[in-house]
Protein backbone atom coordinates (compact mmCIF):
# COMPACT_ATOMS: atom_id res chain seq x y z
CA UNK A 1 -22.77 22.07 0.31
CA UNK A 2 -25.26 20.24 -2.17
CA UNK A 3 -27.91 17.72 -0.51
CA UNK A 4 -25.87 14.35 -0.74
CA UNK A 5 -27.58 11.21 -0.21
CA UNK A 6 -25.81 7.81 1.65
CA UNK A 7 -27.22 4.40 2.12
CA UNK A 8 -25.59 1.96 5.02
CA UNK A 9 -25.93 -1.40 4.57
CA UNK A 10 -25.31 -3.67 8.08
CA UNK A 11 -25.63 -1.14 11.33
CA UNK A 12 -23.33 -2.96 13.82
CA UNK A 13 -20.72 -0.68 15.75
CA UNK A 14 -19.20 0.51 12.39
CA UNK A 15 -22.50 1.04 10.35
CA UNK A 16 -23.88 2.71 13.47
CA UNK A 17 -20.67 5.05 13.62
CA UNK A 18 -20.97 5.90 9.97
CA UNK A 19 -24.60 6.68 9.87
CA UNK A 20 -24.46 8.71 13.34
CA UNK A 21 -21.69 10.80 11.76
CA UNK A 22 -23.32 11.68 8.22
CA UNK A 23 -26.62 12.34 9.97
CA UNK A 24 -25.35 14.91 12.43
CA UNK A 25 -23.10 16.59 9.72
CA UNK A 26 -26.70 17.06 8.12
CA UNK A 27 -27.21 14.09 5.47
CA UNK A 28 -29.78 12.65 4.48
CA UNK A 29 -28.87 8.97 5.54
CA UNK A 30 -30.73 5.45 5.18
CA UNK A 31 -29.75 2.25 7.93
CA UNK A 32 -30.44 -0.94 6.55
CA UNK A 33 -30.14 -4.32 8.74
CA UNK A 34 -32.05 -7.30 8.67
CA UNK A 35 -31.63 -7.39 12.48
CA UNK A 36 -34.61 -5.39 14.08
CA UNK A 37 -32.61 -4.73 17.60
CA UNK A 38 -29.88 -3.19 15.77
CA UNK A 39 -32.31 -1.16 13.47
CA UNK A 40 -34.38 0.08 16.41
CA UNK A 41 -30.69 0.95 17.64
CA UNK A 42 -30.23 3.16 14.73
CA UNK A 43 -33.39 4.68 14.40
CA UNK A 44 -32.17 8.02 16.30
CA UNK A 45 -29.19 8.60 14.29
CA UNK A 46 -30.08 8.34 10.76
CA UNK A 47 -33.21 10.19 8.68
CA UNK A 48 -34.58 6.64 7.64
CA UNK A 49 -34.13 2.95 8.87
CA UNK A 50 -35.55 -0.05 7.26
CA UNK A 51 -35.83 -3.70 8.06
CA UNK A 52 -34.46 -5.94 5.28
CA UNK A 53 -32.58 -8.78 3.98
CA UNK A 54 -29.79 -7.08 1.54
CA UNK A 55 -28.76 -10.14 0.26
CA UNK A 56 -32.41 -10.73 -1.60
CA UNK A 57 -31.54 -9.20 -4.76
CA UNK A 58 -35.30 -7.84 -5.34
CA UNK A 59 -35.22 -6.66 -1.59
CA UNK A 60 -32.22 -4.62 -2.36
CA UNK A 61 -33.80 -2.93 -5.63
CA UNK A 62 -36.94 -2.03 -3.95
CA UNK A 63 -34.62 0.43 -1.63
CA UNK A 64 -33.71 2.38 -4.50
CA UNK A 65 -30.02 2.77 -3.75
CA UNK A 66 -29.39 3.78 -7.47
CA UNK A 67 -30.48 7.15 -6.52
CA UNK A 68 -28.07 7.66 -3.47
CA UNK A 69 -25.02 9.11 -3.91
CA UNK A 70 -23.10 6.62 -2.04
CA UNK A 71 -23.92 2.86 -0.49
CA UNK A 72 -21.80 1.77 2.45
CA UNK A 73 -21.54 -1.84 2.98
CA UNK A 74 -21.12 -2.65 6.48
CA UNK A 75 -21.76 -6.00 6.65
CA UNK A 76 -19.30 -8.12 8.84
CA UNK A 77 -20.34 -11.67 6.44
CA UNK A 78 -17.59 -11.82 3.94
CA UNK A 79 -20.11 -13.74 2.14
CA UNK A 80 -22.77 -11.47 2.20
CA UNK A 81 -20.91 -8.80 1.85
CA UNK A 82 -19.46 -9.58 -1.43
CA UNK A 83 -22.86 -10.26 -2.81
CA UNK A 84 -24.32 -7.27 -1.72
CA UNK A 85 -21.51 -5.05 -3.24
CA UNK A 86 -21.93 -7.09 -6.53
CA UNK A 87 -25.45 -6.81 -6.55
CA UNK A 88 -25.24 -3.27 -6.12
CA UNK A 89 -21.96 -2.20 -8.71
CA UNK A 90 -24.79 -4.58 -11.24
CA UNK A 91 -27.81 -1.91 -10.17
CA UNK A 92 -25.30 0.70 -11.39
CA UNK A 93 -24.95 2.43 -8.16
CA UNK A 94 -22.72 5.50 -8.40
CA UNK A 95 -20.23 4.94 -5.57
CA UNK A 96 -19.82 1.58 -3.21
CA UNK A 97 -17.78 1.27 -0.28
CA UNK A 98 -17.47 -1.74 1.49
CA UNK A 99 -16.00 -2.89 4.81
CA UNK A 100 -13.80 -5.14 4.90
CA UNK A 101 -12.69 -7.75 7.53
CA UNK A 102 -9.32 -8.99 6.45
CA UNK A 103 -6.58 -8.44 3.28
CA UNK A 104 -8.14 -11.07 1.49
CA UNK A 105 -11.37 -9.92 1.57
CA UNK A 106 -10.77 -6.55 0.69
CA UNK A 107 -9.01 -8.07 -2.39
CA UNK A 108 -12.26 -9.68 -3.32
CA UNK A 109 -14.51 -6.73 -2.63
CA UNK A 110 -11.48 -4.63 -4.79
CA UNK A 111 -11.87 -7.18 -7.85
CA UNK A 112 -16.01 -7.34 -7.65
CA UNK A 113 -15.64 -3.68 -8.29
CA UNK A 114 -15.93 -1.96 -5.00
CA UNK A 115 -14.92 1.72 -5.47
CA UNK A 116 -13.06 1.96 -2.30
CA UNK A 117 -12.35 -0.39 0.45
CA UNK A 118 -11.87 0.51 4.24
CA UNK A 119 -10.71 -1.69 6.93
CA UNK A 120 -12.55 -0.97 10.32
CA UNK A 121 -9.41 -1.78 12.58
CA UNK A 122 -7.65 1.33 10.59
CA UNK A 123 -10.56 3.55 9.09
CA UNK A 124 -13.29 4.38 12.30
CA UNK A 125 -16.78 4.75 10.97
CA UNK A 126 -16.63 8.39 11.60
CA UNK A 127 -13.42 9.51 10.11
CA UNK A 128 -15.27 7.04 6.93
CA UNK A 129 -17.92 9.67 6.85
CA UNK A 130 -15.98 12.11 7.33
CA UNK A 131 -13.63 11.48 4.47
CA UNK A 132 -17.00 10.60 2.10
CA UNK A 133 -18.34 14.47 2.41
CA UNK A 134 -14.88 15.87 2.19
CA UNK A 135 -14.46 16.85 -1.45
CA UNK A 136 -11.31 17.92 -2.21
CA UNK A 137 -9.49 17.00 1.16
CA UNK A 138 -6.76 14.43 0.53
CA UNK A 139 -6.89 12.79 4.14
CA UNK A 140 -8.89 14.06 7.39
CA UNK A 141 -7.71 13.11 10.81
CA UNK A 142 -9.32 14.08 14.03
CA UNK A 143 -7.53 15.75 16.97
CA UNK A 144 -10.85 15.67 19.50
CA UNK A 145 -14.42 15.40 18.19
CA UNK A 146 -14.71 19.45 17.47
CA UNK A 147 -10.85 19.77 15.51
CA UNK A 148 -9.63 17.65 12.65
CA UNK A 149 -6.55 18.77 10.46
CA UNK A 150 -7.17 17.86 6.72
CA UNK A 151 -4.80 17.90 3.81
CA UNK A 152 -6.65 19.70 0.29
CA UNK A 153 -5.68 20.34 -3.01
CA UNK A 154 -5.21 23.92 -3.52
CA UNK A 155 -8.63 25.12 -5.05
CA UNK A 156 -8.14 27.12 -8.89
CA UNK A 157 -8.92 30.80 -7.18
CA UNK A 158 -6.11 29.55 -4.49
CA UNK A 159 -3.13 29.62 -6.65
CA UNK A 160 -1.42 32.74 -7.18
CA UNK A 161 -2.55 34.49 -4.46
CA UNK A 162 -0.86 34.80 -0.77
CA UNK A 163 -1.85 33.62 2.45
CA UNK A 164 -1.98 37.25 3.89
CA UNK A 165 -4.22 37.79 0.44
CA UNK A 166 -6.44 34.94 0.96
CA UNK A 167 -6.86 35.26 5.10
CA UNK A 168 -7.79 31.78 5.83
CA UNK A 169 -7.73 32.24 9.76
CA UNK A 170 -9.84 35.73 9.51
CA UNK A 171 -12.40 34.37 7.38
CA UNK A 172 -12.68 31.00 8.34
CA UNK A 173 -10.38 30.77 11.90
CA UNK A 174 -8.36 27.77 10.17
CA UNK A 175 -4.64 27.72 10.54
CA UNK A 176 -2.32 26.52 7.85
CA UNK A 177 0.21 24.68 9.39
CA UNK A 178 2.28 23.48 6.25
CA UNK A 179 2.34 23.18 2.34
CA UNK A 180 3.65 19.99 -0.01
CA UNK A 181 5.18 21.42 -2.40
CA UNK A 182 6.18 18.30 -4.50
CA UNK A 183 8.89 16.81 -2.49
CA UNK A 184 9.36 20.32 -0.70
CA UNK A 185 7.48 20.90 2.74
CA UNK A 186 6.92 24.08 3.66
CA UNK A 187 6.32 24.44 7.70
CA UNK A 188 4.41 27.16 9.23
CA UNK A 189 4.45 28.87 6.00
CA UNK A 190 4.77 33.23 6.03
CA UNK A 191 2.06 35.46 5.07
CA UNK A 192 3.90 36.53 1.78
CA UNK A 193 3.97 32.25 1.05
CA UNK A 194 2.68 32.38 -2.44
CA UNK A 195 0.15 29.34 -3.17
CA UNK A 196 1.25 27.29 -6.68
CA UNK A 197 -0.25 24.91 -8.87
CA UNK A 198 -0.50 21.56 -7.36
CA UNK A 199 0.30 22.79 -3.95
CA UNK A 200 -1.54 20.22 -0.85
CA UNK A 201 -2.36 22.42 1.92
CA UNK A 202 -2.32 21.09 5.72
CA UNK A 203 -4.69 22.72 7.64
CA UNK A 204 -6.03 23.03 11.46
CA UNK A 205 -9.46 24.18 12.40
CA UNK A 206 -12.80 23.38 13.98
CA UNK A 207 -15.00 21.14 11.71
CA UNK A 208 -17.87 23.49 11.80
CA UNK A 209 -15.34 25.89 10.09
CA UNK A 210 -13.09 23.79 7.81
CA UNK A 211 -16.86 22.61 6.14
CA UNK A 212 -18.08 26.31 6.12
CA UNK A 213 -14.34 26.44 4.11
CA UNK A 214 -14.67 23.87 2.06
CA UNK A 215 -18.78 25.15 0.99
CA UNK A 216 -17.64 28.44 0.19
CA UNK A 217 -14.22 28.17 -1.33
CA UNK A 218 -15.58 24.90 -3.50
CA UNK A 219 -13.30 22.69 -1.96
């Protein structure tokens, strides 16, 4: 998996979640709060932590964010969250994702050009991170901290071939527990099951294994 580098704004429960997550799946991760307590807080579970106002627009430029990958903003002020995300979509960073704290606020952050919007009481900061490193898997949910079953998009060098050709569970010790097949769902598909264009894949494994998956099939 290529280097990927992730920015989180505001490190209360959810920031701290997000960061903690990204950092011990091996990103390189920033923390930025203007609280100290909460930065000292985060200092173990992210490669870099810094003490700063976001909302000072030349405080924000001076972190360089244009160069991450993605910014998280996890600030809990819908206020100064909104500014931050439109500060930051004006920088030209590549990918924001804010938090937001009700409906209306995630309409805001949708229509100030936030590139996707998650809602704490529904998205946990670690299934967030999760999702962000995920590449081509559709949705990610975990069964216990070690197993998480994720829906993908059949990679190109998938289709065609079988599942007793392409020996998911030898090589990687995933299980695939059903295909969508358009409106078709095919559970606990054969061996002989013949992967097609378009095809979403539902699959169990460990996490350590679905990623080593996802690096070396190019999911």
């Amino acid at each position: 998996m290529a280097v990927r580098e992730f920015a989180v704004i505001g490190l209360g429960r959810f920031g701290r979640s997000v960061c903690r997550t990204l950092y011990e799946m091996g990103f390189s991760v920033l923390g930025v709060d203007v609280n100290e307590e909460l930065v000292q807080a985060t200092v173990p579970h992210a490669t870099h932590v810094v003490t700063a106002d976001a909302t000072e627009e030349e405080v924000l430029r001076s972190l360089g964010l244009r160069n991450f990958d993605v910014v998280i903003v996890a600030i809990g002020d819908l206020e100064a969250s909104v500014l931050v995300t439109l500060m930051l979509k004006e920088m030209g960073v590549r990918r924001v994702v804010a938090k937001a704290v009700s409906e209306q606020h995630g309409r805001v952050l949708e229509r100030i050009g936030a590139d996707q919007v998650v809602f704490p009481e529904r998205d946990s900061g670690r299934r967030l991170a999760q999702s962000l490193v995920s590449g081509n898997f559709l949705d990610y949910i975990e069964v216990s901290p070690d197993v998480s079953v994720v829906e993908l998009h059949a990679a190109g060098g998938m289709v065609g071939k079988s599942l007793e050709q392409l020996r998911l569970r030898n090589r990687y010790r995933v299980t695939v527990l059903a295909i969508r097949r358009g409106e078709e769902v095919v559970v606990s598909p054969g061996a002989g099951e013949v992967i097609q264009k378009d095809d979403i894949m539902v699959v169990i494994g460990n996490n350590a294994d679905l990623r080593r998956m996802q690096d070396e099939l190019g999911l």
